[in-house]
Protein backbone atom coordinates (compact mmCIF):
# COMPACT_ATOMS: atom_id res chain seq x y z
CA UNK A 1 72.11 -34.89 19.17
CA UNK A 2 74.23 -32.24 20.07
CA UNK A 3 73.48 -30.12 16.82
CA UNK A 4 71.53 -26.46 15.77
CA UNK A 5 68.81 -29.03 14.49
CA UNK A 6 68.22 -29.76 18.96
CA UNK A 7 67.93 -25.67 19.10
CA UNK A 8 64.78 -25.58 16.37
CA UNK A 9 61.25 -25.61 17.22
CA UNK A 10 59.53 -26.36 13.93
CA UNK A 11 55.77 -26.31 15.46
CA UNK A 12 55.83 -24.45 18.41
CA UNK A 13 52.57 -21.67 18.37
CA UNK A 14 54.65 -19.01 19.91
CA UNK A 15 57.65 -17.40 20.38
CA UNK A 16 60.38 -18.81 23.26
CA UNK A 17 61.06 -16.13 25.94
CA UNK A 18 64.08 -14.54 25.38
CA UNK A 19 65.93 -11.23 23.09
CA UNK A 20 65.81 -11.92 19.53
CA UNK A 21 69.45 -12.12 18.59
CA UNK A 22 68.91 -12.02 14.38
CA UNK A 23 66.36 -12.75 11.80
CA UNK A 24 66.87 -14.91 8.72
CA UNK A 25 64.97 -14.41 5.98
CA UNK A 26 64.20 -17.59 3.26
CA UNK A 27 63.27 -16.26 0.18
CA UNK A 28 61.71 -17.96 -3.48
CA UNK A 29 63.44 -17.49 -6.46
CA UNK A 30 61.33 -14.08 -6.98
CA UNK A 31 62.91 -12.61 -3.73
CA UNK A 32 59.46 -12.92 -2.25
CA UNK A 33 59.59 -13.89 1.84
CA UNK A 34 58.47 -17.56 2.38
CA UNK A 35 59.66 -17.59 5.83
CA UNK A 36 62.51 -16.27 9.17
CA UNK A 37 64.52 -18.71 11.05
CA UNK A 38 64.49 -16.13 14.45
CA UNK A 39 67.60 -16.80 16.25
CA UNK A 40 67.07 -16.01 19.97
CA UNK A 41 69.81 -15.34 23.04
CA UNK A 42 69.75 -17.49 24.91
CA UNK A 43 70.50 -19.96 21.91
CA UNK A 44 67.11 -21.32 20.24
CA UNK A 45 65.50 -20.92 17.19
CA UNK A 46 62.06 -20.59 16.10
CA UNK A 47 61.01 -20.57 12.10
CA UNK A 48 57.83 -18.63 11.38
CA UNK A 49 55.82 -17.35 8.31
CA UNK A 50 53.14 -14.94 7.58
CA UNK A 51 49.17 -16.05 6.83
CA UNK A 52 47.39 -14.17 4.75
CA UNK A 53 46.66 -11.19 7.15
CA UNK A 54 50.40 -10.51 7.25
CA UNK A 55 50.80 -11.99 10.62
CA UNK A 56 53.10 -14.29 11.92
CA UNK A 57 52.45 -18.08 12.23
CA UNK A 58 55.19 -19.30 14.21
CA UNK A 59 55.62 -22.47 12.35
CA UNK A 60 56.95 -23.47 9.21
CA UNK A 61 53.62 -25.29 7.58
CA UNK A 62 53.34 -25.80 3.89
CA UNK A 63 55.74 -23.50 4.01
CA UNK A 64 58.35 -25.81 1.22
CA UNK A 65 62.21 -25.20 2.63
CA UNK A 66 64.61 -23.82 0.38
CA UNK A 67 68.30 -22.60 0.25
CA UNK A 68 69.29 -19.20 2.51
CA UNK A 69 69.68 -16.87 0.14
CA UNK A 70 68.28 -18.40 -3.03
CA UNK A 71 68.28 -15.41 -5.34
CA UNK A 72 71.96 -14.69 -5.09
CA UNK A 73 72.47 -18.57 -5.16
CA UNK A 74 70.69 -18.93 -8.30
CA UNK A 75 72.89 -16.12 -10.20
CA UNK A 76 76.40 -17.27 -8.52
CA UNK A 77 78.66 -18.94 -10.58
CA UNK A 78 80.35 -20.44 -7.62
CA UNK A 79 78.44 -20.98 -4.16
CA UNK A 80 80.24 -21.67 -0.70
CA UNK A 81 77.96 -23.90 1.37
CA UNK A 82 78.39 -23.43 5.00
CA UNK A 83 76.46 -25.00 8.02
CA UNK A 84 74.54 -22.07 9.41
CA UNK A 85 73.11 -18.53 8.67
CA UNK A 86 75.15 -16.77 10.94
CA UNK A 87 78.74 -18.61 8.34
CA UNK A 88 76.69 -17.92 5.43
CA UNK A 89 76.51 -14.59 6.49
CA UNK A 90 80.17 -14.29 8.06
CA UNK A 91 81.45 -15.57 4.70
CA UNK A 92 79.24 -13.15 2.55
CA UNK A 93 81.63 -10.68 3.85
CA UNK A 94 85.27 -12.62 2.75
CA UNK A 95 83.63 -13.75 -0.55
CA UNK A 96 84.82 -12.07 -4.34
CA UNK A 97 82.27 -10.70 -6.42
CA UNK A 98 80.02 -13.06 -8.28
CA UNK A 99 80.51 -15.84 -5.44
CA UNK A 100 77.45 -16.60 -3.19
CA UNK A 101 76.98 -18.06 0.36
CA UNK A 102 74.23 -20.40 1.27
CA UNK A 103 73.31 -22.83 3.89
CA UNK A 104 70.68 -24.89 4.51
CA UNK A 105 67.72 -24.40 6.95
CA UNK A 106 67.58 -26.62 10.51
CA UNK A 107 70.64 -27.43 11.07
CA UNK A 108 73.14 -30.74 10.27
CA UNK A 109 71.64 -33.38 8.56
CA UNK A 110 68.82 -31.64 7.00
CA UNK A 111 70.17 -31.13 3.41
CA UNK A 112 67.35 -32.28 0.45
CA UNK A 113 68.32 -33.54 -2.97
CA UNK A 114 66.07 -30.59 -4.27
CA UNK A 115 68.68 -28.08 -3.03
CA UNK A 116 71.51 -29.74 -4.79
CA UNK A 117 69.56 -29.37 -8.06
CA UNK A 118 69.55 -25.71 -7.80
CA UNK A 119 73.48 -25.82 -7.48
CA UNK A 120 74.00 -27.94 -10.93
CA UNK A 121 76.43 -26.66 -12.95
CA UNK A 122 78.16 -24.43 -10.46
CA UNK A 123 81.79 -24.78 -8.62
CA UNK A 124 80.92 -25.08 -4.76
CA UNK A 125 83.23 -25.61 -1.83
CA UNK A 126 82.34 -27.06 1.34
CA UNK A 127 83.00 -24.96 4.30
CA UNK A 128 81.75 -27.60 7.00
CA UNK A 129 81.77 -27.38 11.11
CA UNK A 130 84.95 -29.43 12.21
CA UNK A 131 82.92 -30.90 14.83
CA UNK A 132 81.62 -34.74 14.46
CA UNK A 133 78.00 -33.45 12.89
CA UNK A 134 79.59 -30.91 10.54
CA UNK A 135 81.67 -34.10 8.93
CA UNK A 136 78.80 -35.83 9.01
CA UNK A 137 77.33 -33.08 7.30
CA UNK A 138 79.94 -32.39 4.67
CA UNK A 139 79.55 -36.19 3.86
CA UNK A 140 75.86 -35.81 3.07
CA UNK A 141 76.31 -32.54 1.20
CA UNK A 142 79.03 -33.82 -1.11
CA UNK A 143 77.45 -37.51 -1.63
CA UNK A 144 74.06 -35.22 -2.75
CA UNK A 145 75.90 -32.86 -5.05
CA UNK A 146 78.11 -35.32 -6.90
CA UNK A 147 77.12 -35.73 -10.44
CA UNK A 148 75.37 -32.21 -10.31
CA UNK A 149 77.66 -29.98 -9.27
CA UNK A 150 80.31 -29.09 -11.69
CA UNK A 151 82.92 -29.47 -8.97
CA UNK A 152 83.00 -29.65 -5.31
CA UNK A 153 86.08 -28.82 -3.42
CA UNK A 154 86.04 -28.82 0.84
CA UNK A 155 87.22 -25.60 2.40
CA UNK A 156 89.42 -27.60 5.94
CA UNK A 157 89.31 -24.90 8.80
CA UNK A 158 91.67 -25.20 11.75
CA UNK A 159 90.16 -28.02 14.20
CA UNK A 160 90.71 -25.51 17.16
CA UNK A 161 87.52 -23.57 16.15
CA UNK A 162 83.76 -25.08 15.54
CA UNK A 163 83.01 -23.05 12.68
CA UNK A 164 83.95 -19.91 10.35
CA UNK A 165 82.39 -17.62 12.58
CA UNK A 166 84.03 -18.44 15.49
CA UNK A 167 87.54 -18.56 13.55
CA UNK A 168 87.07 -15.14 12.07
CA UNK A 169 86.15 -14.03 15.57
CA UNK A 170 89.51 -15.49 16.59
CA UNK A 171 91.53 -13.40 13.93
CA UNK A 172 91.20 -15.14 10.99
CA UNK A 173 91.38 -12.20 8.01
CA UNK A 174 89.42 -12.68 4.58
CA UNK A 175 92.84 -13.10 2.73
CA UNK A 176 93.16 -16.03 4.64
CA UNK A 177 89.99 -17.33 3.77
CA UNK A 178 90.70 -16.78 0.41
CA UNK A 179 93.88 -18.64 1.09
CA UNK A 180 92.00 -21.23 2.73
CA UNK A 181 89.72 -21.14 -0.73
CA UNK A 182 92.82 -21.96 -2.92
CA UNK A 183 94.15 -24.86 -0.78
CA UNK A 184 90.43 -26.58 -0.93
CA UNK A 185 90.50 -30.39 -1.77
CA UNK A 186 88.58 -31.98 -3.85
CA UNK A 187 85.40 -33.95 -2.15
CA UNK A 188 86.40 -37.29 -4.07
CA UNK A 189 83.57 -39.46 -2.76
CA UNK A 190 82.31 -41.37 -3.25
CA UNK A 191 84.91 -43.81 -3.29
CA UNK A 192 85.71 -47.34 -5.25
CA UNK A 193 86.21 -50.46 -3.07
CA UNK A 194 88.91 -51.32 -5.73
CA UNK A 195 91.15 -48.42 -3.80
CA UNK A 196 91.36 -50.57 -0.77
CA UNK A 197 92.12 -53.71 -2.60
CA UNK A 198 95.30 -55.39 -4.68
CA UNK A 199 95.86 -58.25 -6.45
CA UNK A 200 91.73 -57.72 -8.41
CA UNK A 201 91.43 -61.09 -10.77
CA UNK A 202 87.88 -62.35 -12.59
CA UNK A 203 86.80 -65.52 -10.88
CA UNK A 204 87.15 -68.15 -12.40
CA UNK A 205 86.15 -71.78 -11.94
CA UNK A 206 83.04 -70.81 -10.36
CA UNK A 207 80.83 -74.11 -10.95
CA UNK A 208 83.05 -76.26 -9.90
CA UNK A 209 83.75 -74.75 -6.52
CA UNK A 210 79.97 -74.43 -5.78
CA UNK A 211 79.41 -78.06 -6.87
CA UNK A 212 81.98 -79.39 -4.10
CA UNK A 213 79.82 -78.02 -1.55
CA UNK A 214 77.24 -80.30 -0.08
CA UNK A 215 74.10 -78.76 1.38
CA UNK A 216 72.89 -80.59 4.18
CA UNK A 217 69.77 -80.81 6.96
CA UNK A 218 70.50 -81.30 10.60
CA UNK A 219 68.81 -80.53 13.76
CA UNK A 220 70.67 -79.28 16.82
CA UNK A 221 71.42 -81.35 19.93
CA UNK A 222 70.72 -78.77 22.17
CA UNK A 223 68.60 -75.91 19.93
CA UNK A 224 68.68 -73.31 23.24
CA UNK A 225 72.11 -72.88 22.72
CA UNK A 226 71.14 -72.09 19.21
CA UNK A 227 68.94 -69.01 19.78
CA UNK A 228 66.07 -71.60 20.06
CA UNK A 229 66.31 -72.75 16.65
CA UNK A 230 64.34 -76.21 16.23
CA UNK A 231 63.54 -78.65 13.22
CA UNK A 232 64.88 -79.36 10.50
CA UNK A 233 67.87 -76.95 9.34
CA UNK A 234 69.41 -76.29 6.40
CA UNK A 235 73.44 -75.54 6.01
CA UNK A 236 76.95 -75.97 5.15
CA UNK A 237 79.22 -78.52 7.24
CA UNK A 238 82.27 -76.14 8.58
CA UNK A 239 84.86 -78.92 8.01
CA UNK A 240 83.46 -79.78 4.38
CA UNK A 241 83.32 -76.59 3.40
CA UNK A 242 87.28 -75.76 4.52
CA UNK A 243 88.61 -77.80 2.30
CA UNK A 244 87.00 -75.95 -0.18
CA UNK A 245 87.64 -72.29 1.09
CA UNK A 246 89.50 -72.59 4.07
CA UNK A 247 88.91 -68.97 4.26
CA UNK A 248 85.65 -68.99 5.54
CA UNK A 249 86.24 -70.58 8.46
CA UNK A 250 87.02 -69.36 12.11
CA UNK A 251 86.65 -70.67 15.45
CA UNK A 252 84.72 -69.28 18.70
CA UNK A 253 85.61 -69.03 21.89
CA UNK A 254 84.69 -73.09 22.37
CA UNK A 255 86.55 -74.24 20.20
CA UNK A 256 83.95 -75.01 17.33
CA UNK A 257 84.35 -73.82 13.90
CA UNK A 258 82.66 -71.22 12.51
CA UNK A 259 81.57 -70.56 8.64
CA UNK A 260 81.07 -67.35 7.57
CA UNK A 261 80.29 -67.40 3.56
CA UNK A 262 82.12 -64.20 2.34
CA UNK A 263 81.39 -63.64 -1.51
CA UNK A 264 79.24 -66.36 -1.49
CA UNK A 265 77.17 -63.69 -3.67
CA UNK A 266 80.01 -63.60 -6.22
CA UNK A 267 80.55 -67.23 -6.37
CA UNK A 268 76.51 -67.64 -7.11
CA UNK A 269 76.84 -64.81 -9.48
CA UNK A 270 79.71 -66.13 -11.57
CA UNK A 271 78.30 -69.81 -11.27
CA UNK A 272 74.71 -68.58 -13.23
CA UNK A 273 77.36 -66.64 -15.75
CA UNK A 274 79.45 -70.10 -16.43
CA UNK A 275 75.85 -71.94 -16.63
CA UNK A 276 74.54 -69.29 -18.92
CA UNK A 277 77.26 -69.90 -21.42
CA UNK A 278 77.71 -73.59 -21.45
CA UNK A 279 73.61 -73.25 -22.28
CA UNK A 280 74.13 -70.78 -25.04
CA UNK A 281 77.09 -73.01 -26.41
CA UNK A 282 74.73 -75.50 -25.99
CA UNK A 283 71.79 -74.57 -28.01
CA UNK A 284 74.21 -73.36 -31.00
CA UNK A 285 75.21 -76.87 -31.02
CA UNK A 286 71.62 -78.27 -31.39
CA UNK A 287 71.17 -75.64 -33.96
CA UNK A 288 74.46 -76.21 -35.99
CA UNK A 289 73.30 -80.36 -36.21
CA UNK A 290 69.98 -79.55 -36.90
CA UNK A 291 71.31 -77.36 -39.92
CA UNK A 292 73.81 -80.18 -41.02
CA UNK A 293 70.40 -82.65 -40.69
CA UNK A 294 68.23 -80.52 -43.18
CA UNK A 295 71.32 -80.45 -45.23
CA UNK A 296 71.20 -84.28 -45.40
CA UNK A 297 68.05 -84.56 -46.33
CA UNK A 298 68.43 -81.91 -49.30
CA UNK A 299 71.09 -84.26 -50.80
């Protein structure tokens, strides 16, 4: 994978040769050290803590991962999640007062549901890579915040650069970032099938379409052209079933038809529904002649 996460080195012992290029500091909510994410040239990363002596364990441990910059975070009342240290700290320097920036640790795909609970309540926008991890990134972000946050906008940056560093490096100015700030869409996932569909009716008739179906058993001619299967099988005939719903039915490349039982679940569904009620209507039967009985007998 072609991420930051490839770069870290969660349990290495010692440091990678090389100049250290920056030190990240992960702090609790008391501003107290908890670990570094050590960024080295050439690109690799190492996370380390201190033991007890004050020296470094170059590992993460016990060590529980939180959000970069957690204390500034936690008093924010809006928080700009990038992918990164080196954005969150890039966009610390475009941000207005009272805003925060924050990333998670290890790269793409490494966001926790605990993190999103310390962003509940607060506006947050998205400022994801534009590269295939950082959408798949953004995705997980938003999906984890919805419901929590009290709104979640994404931040688009121009698909010729990888990230906000790299695009502030090419020029881009913080009035354009706030620009970019202002023209932030809402995340509106996740989505409801019913946007992709027309024409959405209850359905109806729902016994009597599963009672013209005929369950049969059959065993195949030749089972090795069946992925082996052997004995006694238990189906649907393709040319009973398409006069039923012809729109199950295909045909492979031999010529044979094929059945493939979409919404069968819904069909099931609504058939224990209609059941359900004709039992209910039913029983109130029984218990309406059993009332006009001991009526009888009274008189």
């Amino acid at each position: 994978m072609n991420t930051d996460q490839s770069f870290f080195k969660l349990t290495d012992s010692s440091p990678p040769e090389g100049k250290i290029a920056a030190t990240y500091d992960y702090v609790n909510e008391q501003g107290l050290l908890l670990f570094q994410i050590v960024r080295y040239t050439p690109k690799a990363f190492r996370t380390r803590h201190l033991n007890e002596r004050r020296g470094w364990v170059w590992r993460l441990g016990n060590v529980q991962p939180v959000l970069y910059r957690l204390t500034e975070v936690i008093v924010a009342h809006t928080v700009v999640v990038v992918e990164g240290e080196k954005d969150a700290e890039t966009a610390r320097r475009l941000l207005p007062t009272g805003w925060a920036a924050t990333t998670s640790p290890f790269g793409a795909g490494q966001w926790r549901n605990e993190y999103s609970e310390v962003l509940c309540g607060k506006q947050i926008f998205l400022c994801p890579d534009t590269d295939f991890y950082g959408q798949q990134h953004l995705m997980q972000v938003g999906l984890s915040l919805s419901g929590k946050a009290a709104g979640v906008r994404v931040v688009e940056l121009p698909k010729t650069v990888k990230d906000l560093t790299e695009w502030i490096e090419q020029g881009g100015r913080a009035d354009q970032f706030v620009l970019l700030l202002q023209q932030a869409q809402p995340f509106d996932y996740p989505r409801f099938d019913t946007e992709s569909m027309v024409n959405v009716q209850p359905l109806e008739g729902a016994l009597d379409k599963l009672l013209r179906l005929d369950g049969k058993e059959y065993e195949w001619k030749e089972p090795e052209k069946q992925g082996n299967l052997t004995g006694c099988q238990m189906g649907l005939i393709a040319q009973e079933v398409e006069t039923v719903f012809p729109e199950w039915i295909g045909v492979d490349t031999q010529g044979y038809k094929t059945l493939t039982i979409k919404g069968f679940e819904a069909l099931v569904i609504e058939t224990i529904k209609e059941l359900k009620h004709e039992n209910e209507n039913l029983k109130q039967q029984c218990e309406n002649l059993a009332e006009l009985s001991q009526n009888s007998l009274r008189i």
